[in-house]
C-alpha atoms as a PDB file:
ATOM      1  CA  UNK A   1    -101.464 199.697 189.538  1.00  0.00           C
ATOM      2  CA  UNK A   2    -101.244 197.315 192.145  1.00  0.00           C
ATOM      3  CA  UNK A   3     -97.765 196.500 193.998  1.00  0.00           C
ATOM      4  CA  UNK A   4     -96.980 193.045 194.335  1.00  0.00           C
ATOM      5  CA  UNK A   5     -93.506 191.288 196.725  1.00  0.00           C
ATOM      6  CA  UNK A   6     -90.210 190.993 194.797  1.00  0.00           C
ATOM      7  CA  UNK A   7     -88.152 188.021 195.368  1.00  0.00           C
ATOM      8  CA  UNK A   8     -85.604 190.585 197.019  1.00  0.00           C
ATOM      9  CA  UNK A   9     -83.142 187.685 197.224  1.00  0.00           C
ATOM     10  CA  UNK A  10     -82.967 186.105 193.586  1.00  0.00           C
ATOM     11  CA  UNK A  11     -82.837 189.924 192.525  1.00  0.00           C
ATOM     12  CA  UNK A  12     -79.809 190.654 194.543  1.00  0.00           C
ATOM     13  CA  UNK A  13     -77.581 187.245 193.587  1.00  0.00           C
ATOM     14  CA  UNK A  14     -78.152 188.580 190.045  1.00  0.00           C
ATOM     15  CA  UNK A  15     -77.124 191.708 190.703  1.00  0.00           C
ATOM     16  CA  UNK A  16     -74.190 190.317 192.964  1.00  0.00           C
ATOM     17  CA  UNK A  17     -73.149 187.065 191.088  1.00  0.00           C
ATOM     18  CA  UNK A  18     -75.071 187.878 186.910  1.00  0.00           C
ATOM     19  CA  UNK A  19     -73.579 189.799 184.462  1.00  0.00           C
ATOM     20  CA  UNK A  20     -73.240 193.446 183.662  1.00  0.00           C
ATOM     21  CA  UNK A  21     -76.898 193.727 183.259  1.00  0.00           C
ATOM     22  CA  UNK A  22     -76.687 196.930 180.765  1.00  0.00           C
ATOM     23  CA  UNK A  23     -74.030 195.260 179.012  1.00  0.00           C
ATOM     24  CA  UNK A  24     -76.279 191.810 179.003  1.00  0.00           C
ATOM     25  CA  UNK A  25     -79.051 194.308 177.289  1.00  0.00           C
ATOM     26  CA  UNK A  26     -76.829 195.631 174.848  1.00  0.00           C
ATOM     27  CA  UNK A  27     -75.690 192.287 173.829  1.00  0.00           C
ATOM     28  CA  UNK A  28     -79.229 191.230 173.139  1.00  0.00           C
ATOM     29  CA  UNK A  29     -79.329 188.280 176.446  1.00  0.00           C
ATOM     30  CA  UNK A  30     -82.864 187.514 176.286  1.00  0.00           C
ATOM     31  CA  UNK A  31     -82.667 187.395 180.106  1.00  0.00           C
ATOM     32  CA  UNK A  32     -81.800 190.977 180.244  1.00  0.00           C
ATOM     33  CA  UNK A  33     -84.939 191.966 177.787  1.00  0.00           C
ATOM     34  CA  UNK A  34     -85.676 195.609 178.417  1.00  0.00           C
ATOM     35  CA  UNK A  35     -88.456 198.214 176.681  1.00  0.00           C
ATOM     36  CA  UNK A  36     -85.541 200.631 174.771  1.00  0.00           C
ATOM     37  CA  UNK A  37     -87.623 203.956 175.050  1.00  0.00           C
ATOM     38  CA  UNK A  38     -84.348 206.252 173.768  1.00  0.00           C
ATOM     39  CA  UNK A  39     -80.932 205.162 172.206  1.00  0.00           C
ATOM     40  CA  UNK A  40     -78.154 207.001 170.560  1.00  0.00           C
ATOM     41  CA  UNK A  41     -74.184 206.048 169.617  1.00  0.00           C
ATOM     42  CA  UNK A  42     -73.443 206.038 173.285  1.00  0.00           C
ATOM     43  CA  UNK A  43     -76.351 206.062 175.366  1.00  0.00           C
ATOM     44  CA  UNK A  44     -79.662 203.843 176.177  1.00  0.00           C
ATOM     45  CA  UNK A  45     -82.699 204.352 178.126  1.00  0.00           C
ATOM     46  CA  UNK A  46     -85.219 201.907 178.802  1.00  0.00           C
ATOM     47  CA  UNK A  47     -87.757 201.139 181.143  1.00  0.00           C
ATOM     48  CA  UNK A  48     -87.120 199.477 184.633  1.00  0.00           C
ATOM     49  CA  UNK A  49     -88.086 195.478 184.703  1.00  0.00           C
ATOM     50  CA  UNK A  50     -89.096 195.814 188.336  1.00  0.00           C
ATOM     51  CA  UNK A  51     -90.292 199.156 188.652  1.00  0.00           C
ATOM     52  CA  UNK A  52     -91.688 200.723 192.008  1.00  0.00           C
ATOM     53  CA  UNK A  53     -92.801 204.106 190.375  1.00  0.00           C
ATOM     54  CA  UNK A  54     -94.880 203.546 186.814  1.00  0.00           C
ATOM     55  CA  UNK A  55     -93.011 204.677 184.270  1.00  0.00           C
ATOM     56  CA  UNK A  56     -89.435 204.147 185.969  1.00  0.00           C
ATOM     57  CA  UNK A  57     -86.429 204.588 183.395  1.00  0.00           C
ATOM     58  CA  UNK A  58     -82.994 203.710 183.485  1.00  0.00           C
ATOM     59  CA  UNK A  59     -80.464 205.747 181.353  1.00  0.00           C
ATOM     60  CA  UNK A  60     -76.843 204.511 180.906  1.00  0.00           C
ATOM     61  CA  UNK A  61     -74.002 205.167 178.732  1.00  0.00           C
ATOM     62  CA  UNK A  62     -73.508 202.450 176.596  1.00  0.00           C
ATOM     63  CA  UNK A  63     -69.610 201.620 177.843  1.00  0.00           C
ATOM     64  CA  UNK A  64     -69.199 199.921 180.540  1.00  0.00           C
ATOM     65  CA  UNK A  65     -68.701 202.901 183.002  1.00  0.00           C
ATOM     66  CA  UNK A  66     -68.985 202.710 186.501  1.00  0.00           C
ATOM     67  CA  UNK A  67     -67.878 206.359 188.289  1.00  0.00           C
ATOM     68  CA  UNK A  68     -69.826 208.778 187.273  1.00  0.00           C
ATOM     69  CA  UNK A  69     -67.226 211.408 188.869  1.00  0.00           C
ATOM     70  CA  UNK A  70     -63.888 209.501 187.985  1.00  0.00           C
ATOM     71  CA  UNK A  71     -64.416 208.057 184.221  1.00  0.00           C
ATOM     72  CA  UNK A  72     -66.474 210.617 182.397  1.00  0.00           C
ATOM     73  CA  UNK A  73     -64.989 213.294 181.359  1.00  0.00           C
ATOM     74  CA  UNK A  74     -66.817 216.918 181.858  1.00  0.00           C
ATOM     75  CA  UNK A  75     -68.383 216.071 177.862  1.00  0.00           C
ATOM     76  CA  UNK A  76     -68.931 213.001 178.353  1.00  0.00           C
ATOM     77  CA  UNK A  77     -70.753 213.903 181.702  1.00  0.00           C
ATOM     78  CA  UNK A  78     -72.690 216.822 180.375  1.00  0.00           C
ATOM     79  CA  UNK A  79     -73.675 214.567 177.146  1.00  0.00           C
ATOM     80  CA  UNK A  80     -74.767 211.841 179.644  1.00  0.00           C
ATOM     81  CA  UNK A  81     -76.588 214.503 181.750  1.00  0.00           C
ATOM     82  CA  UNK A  82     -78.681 216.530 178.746  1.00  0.00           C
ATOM     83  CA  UNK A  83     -79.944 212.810 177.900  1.00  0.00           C
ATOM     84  CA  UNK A  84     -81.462 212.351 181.289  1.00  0.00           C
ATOM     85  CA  UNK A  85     -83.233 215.823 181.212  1.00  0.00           C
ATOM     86  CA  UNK A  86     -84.532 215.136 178.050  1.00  0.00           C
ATOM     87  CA  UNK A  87     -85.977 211.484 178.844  1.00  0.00           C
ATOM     88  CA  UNK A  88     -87.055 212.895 182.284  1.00  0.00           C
ATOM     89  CA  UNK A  89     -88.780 215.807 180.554  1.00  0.00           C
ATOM     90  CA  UNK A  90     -90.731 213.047 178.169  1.00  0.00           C
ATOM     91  CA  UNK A  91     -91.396 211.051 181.013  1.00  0.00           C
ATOM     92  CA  UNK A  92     -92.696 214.443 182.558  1.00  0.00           C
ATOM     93  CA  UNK A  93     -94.809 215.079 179.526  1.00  0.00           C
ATOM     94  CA  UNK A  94     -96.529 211.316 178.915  1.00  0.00           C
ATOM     95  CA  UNK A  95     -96.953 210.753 183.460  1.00  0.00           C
ATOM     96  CA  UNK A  96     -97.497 214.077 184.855  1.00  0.00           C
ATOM     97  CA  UNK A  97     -95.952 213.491 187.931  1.00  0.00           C
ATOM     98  CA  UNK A  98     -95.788 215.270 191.106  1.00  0.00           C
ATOM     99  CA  UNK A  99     -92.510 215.138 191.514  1.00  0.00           C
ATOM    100  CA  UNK A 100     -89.464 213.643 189.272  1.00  0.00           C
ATOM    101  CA  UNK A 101     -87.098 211.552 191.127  1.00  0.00           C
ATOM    102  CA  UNK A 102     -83.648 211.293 189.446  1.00  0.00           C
ATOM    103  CA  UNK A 103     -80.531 209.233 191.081  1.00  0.00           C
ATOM    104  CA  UNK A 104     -78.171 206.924 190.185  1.00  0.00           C
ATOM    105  CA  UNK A 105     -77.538 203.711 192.209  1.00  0.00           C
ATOM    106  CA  UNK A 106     -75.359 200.227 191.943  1.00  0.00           C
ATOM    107  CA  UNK A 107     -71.729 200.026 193.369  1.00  0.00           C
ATOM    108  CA  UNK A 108     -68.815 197.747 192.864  1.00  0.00           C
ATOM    109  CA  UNK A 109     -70.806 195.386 194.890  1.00  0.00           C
ATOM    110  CA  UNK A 110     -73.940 195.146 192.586  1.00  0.00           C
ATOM    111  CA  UNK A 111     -75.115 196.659 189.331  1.00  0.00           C
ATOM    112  CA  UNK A 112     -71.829 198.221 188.778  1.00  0.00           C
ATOM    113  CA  UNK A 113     -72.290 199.793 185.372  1.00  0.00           C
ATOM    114  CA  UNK A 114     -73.077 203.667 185.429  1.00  0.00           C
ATOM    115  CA  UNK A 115     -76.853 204.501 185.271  1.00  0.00           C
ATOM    116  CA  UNK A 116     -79.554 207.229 185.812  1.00  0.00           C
ATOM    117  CA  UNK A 117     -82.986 206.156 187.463  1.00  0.00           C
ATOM    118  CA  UNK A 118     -85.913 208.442 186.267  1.00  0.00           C
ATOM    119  CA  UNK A 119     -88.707 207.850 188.797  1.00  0.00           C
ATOM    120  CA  UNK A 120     -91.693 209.950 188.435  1.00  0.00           C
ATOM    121  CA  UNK A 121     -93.870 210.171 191.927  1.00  0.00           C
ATOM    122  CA  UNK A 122     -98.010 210.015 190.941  1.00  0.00           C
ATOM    123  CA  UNK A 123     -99.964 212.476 192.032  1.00  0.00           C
ATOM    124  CA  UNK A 124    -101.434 212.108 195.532  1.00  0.00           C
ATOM    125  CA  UNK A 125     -98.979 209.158 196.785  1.00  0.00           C
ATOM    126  CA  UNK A 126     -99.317 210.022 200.786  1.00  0.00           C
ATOM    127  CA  UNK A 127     -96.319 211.684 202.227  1.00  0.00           C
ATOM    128  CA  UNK A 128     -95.156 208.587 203.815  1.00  0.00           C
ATOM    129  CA  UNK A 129     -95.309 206.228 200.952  1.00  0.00           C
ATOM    130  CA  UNK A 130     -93.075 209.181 199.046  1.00  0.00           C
ATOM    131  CA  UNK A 131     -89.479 209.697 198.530  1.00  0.00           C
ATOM    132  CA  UNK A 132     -87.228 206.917 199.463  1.00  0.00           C
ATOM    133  CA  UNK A 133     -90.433 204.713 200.234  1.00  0.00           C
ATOM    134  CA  UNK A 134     -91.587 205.049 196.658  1.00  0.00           C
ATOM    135  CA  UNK A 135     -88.284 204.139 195.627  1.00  0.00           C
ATOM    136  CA  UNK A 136     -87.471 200.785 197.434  1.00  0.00           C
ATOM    137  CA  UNK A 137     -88.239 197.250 196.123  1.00  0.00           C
ATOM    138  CA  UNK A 138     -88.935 196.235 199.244  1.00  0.00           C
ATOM    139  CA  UNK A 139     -92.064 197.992 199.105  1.00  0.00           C
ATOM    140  CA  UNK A 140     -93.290 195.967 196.500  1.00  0.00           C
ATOM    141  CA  UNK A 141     -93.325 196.849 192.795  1.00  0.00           C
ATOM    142  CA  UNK A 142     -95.180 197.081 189.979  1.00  0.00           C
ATOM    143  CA  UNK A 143     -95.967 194.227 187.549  1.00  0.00           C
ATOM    144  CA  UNK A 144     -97.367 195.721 184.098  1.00  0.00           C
ATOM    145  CA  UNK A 145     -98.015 193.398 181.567  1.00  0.00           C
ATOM    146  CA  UNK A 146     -96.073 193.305 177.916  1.00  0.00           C
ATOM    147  CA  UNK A 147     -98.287 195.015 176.465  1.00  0.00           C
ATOM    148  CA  UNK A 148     -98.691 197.880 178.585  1.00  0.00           C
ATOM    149  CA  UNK A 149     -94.865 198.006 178.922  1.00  0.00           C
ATOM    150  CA  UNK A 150     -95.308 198.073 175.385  1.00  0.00           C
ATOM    151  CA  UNK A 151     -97.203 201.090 175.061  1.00  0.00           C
ATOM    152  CA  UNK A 152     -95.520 202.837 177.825  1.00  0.00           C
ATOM    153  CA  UNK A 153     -92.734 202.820 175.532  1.00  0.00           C
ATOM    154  CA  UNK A 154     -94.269 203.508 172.406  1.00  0.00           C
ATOM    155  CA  UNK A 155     -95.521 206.890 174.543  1.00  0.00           C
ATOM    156  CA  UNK A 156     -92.119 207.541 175.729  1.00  0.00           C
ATOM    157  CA  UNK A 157     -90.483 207.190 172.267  1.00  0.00           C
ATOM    158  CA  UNK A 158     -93.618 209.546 171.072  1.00  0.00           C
ATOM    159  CA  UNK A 159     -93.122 212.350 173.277  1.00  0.00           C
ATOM    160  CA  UNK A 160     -88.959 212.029 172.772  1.00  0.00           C
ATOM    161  CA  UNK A 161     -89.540 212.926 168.767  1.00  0.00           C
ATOM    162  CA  UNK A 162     -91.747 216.285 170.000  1.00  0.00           C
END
């Protein structure tokens, strides 16, 4: 898939200036639209609107949490942590990757609210266009269509039932 510019500066005054944008997906904003590819009583995953890697998946607790060391406690921590695996092993399963990236980003600053990026490397990315590279938006990122989005999803879900 081909990698196309992000408009790096409309992304970050959302970030900055919109709302909680898990909390704007929970609520159903339209402008927040994401593919849900797990969900349970307190956590979602669903796949990145601007992803760099294909595949990319965000995981989040559905509260509004934003320290992953300071407000989970070491259940709520572990819970949040065995969902992760488990996505990242279904995104293992339906991408075979080279390599599974998994971090978790935002600060007060931006995309405060607590969550996991799944980022599964292709096999055969060069060295240099790995790692950190393959992770930044301003490296250009992917632009699936619905429907492949779609069936990304419907994969995901699939291999999150076996």
């Amino acid at each position: 898939m081909e990698r196309h510019d992000m408009d790096l500066a409309a992304y970050e005054e959302r970030a900055r200036n919109g709302p909680c944008f898990v909390c704007a997906f929970l609520r159903g904003d339209p402008g927040y639209r994401h593919e849900t590819v797990y969900e349970d009583d307190a956590h979602i995953a669903f796949l990145d609107r601007w992803p760099t890697l294909p595949g990319r998946v965000l995981v989040a607790p559905k509260a509004h949490v934003e320290h992953v060391v300071r407000e989970l406690d070491e259940a709520a921590y572990s819970s949040l942590m065995l969902v992760v695996r488990r996505v990242a092993l279904a995104v293992e399963r339906v991408l075979e990757p080279e390599r599974t990236y998994l971090l978790s980003l935002g600060s007060q600053q931006a995309n405060a609210h607590l969550h996991w990026h799944i980022a599964a490397l292709p096999p055969g990315v060069p060295s240099e266009r790995q790692q950190y590279h393959a992770l930044m938006a301003e490296n250009g990122i992917l632009t699936p269509t619905p429907d492949e989005v779609a069936a990304l999803g419907a994969r995901l879900r699939a291999a999150l039932t076996t």
